[in-house]
Protein backbone atom coordinates (compact mmCIF):
# COMPACT_ATOMS: atom_id res chain seq x y z
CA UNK A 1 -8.48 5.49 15.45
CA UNK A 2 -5.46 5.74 13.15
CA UNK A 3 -4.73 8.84 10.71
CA UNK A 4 -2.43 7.25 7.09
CA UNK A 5 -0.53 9.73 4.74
CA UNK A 6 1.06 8.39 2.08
CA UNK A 7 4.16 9.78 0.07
CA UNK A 8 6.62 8.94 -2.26
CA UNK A 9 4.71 9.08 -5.30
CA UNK A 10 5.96 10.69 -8.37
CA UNK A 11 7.21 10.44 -11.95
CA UNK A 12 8.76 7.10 -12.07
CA UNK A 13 10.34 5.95 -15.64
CA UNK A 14 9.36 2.25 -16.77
CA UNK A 15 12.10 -0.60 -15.49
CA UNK A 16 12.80 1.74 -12.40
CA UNK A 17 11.99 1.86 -8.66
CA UNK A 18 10.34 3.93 -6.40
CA UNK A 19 9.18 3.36 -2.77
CA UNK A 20 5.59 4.87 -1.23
CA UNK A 21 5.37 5.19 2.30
CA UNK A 22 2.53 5.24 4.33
CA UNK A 23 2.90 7.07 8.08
CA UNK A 24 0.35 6.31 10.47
CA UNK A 25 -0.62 8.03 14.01
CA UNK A 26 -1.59 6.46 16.80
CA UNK A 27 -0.24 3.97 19.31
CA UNK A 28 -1.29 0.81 18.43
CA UNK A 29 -0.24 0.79 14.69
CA UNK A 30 1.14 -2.38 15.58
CA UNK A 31 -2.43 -4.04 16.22
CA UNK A 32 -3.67 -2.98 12.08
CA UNK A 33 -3.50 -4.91 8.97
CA UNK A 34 -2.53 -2.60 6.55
CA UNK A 35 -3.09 -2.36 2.62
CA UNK A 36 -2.12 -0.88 -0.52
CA UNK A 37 -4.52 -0.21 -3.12
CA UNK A 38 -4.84 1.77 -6.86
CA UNK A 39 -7.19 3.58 -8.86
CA UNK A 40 -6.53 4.96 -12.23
CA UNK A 41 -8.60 7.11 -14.36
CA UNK A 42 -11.70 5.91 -15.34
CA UNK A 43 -11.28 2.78 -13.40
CA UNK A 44 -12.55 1.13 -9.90
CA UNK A 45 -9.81 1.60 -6.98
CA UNK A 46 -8.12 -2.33 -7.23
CA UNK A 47 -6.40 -4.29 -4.58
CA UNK A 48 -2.27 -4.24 -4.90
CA UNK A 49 -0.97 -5.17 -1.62
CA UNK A 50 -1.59 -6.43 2.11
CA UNK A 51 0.43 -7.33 5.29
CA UNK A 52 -0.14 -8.38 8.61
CA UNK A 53 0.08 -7.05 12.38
CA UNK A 54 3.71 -8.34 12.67
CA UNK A 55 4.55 -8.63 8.73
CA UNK A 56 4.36 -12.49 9.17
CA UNK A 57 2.01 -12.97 5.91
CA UNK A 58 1.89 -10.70 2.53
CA UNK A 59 -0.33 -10.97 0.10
CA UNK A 60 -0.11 -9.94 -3.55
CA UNK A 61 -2.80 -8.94 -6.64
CA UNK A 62 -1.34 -10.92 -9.65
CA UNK A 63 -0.55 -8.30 -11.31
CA UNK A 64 2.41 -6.83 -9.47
CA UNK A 65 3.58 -9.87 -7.91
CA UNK A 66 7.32 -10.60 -8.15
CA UNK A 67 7.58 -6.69 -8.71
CA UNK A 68 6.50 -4.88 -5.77
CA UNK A 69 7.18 -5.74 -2.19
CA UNK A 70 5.04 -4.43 1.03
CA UNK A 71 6.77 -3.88 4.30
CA UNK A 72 6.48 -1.99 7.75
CA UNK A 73 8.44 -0.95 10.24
CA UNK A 74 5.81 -1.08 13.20
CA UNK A 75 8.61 0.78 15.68
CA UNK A 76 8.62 3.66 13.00
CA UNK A 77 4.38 3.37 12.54
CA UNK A 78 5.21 3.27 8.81
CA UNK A 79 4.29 1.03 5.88
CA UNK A 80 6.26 0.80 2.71
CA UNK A 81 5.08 -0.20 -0.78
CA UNK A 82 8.68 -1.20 -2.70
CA UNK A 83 7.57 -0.52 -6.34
CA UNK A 84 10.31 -2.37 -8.51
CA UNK A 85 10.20 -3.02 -12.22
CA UNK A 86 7.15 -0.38 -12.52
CA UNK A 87 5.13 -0.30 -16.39
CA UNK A 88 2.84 2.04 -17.96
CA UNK A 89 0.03 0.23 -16.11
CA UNK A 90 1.15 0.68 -12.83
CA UNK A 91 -0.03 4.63 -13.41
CA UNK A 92 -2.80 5.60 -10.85
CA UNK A 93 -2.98 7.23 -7.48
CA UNK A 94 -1.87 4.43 -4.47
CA UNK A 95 -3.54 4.54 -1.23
CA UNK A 96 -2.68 2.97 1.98
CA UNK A 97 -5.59 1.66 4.14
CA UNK A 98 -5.65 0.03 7.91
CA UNK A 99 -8.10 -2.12 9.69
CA UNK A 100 -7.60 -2.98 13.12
CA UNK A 101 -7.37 -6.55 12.94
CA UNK A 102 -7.89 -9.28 15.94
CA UNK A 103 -5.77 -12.14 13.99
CA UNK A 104 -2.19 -11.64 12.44
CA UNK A 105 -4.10 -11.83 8.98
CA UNK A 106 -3.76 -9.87 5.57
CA UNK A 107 -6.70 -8.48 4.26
CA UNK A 108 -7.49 -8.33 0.86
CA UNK A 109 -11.14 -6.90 0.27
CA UNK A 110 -11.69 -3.12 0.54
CA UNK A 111 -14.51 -2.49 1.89
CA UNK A 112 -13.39 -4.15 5.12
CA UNK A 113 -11.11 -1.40 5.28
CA UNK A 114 -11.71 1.18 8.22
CA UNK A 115 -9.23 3.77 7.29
CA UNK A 116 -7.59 5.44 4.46
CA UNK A 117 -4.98 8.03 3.77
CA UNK A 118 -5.80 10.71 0.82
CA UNK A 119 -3.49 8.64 -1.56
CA UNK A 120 -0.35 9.18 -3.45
CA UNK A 121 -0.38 9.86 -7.23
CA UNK A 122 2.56 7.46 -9.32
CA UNK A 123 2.58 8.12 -13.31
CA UNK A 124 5.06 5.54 -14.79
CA UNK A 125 6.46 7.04 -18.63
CA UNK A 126 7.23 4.48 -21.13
C-alpha cells in the first residue's frame, strides 16, 4: 500500500512555471506507475500525465504536451509534475495517483488507478 500527498500548488501567473510534487510512503515506490491528473469546476477529473517504474516511458494528454514535464526521483519516493508555460485552462486541483504496476508501463486510464493523494489546487491568472 502506498500513501501520495501532493504540494506545490498555488497562484501561478500565465507564461510562468511552477512544479507539484507528489511524496509517496512506502518501500517499494519504485515498483508503481504513477500519474497526474485534473479536475476543474464543473468538470470530470481528466488525464494530464503518466510515467513509468524507472521513468523509461512518459506519456502526455494533448493538451499540455510540450508544456509540462513528469519526473521522479524513485531514491527520494517523489514524483514531480514540471508545469511550464501554464494558461487560464490549466486552473483545477492536480492529483497524483499510483498503481503498482508488473511491466515498466505508463498508465493512462483512471480508473485503473489504486491510489490517490487528496490533490493540489493550481489557479493560473491571465
Amino acid at each position: 500500500q502506498v500513501q501520495l500527498v501532493e504540494s506545490g500548488g498555488g497562484l501561478v501567473q500565465a507564461g510562468g512555471s511552477l512544479r507539484l510534487s507528489c511524496a509517496a510512503s512506502g518501500r517499494t515506490f519504485s515498483m508503481y506507475a504513477v500519474g497526474w491528473f485534473r479536475q476543474a469546476p464543473g468538470k470530470e477529473r481528466e488525464f494530464v500525465a503518466a510515467i513509468s517504474r524507472s521513468s523509461s516511458n512518459t506519456y502526455y494528454a494533448d493538451s499540455v504536451k510540450g508544456r509540462f514535464t513528469i519526473s521522479r526521483d524513485n531514491a527520494k519516493n517523489t514524483v514531480y509534475l514540471q508545469m511550464n508555460s501554464p494558461k487560464p485552462e490549466d486552473t483545477a486541483v492536480y492529483y497524483c495517483a499510483a498503481d503498482r504496476a508488473t511491466w515498466d508501463v505508463v498508465i493512462a486510464i483512471r480508473r485503473e488507478y489504486d491510489y490517490w493523494g487528496q490533490g493540489t489546487q493550481v489557479t493560473v491568472s491571465s
